[in-house]
Protein backbone atom coordinates (compact mmCIF):
# COMPACT_ATOMS: atom_id res chain seq x y z
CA UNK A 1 -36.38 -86.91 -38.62
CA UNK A 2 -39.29 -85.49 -37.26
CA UNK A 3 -41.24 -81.95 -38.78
CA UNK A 4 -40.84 -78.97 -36.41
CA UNK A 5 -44.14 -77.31 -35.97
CA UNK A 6 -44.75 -73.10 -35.19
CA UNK A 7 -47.44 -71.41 -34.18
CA UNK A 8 -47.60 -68.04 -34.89
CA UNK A 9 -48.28 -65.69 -31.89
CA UNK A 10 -49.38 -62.15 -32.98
CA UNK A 11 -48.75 -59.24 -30.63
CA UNK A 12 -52.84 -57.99 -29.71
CA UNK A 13 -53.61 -55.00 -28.25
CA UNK A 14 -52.78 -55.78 -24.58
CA UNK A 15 -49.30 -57.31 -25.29
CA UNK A 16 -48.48 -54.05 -27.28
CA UNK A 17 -49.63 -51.46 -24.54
CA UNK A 18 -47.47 -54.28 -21.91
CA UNK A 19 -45.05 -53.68 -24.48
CA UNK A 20 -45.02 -49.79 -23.92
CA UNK A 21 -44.67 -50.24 -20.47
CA UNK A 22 -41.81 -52.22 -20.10
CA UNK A 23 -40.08 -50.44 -23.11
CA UNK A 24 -40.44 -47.35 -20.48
CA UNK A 25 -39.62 -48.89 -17.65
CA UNK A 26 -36.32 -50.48 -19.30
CA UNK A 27 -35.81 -48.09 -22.50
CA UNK A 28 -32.09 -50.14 -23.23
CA UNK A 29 -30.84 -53.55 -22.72
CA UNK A 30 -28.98 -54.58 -19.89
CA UNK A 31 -25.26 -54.84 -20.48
CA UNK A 32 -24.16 -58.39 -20.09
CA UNK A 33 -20.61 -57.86 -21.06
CA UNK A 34 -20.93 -59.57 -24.76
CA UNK A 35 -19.23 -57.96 -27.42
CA UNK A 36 -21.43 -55.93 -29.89
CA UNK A 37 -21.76 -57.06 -33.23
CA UNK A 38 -24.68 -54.79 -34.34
CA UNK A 39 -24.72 -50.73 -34.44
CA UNK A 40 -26.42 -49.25 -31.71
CA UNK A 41 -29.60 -48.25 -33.56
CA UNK A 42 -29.83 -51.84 -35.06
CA UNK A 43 -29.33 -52.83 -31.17
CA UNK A 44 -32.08 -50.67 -29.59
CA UNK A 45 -34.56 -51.98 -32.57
CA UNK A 46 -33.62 -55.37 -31.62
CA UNK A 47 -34.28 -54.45 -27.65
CA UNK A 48 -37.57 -53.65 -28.82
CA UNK A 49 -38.23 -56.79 -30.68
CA UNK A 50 -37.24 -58.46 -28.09
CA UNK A 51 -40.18 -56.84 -25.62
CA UNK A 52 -42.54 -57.03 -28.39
CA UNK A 53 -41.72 -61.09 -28.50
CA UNK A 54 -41.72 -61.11 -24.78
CA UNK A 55 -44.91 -59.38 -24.45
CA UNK A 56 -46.94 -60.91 -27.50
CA UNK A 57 -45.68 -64.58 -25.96
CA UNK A 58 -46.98 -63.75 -22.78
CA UNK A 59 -50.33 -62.69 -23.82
CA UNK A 60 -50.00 -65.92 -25.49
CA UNK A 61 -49.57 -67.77 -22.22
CA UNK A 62 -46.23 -69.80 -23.08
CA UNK A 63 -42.69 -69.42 -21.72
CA UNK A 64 -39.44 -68.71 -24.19
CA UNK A 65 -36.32 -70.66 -24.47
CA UNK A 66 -33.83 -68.32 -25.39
CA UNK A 67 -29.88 -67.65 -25.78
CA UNK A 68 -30.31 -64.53 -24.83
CA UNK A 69 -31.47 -65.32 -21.37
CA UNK A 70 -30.47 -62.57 -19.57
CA UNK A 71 -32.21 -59.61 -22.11
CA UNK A 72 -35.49 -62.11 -21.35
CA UNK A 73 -35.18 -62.75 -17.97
CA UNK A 74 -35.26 -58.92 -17.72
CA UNK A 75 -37.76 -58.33 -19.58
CA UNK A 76 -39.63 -60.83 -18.28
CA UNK A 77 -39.12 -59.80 -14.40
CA UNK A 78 -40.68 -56.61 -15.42
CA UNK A 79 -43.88 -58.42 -17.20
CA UNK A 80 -43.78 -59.96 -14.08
CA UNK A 81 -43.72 -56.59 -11.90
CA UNK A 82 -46.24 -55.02 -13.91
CA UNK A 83 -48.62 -57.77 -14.30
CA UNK A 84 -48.35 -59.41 -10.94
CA UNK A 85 -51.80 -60.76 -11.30
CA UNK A 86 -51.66 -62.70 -14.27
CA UNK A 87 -49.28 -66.09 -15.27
CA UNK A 88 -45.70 -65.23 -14.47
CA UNK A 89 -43.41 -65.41 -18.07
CA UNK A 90 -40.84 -67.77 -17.64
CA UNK A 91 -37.47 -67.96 -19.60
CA UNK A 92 -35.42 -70.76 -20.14
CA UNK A 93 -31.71 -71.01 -21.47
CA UNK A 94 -31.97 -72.76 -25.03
CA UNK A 95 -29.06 -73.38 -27.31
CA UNK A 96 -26.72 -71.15 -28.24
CA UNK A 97 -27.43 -70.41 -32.29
């Protein structure tokens, strides 16, 4: 069995003020017709984790593989939008947990 290695990606000053953009331009996550098994506040802190990941892993330069592909793909489409010059963030599905 082989040793799973992390790196830990900090979110820097860019990837937070990214963060602040996309958090206005998408201030709650997309329904995608799941049933809700947290409260709504603990669901809009976890919408913001989720952009602060997002962002802080783009700064980063590397793509996330996700089960929750479609909150990333949105986020990630407005990275994308607002950062049109840099690498594009991409998502891709990874197993459920």
């Amino acid at each position: 069995m082989s040793a799973l290695v992390w790196d830990v990606i900090t979110l820097g000053a860019d990837a937070a003020a990214l963060a602040g953009e996309v958090r206005a331009l998408l201030p709650v996550s997309p329904a995608d017709g799941r049933q809700r098994t947290r409260s709504k506040p603990d669901a809009r802190v976890a919408w913001v984790h989720d952009i602060q990941i997002a962002c802080a892993t783009w700064e980063a330069g590397c793509d996330i593989a996700t089960p929750d592909f479609d909150h990333f793909t949105a986020i990630a489409g407005c990275i994308n939008a607002i950062v049109p010059e840099g690498p594009p963030l991409e998502i891709v599905a990874g197993p459920a947990p």
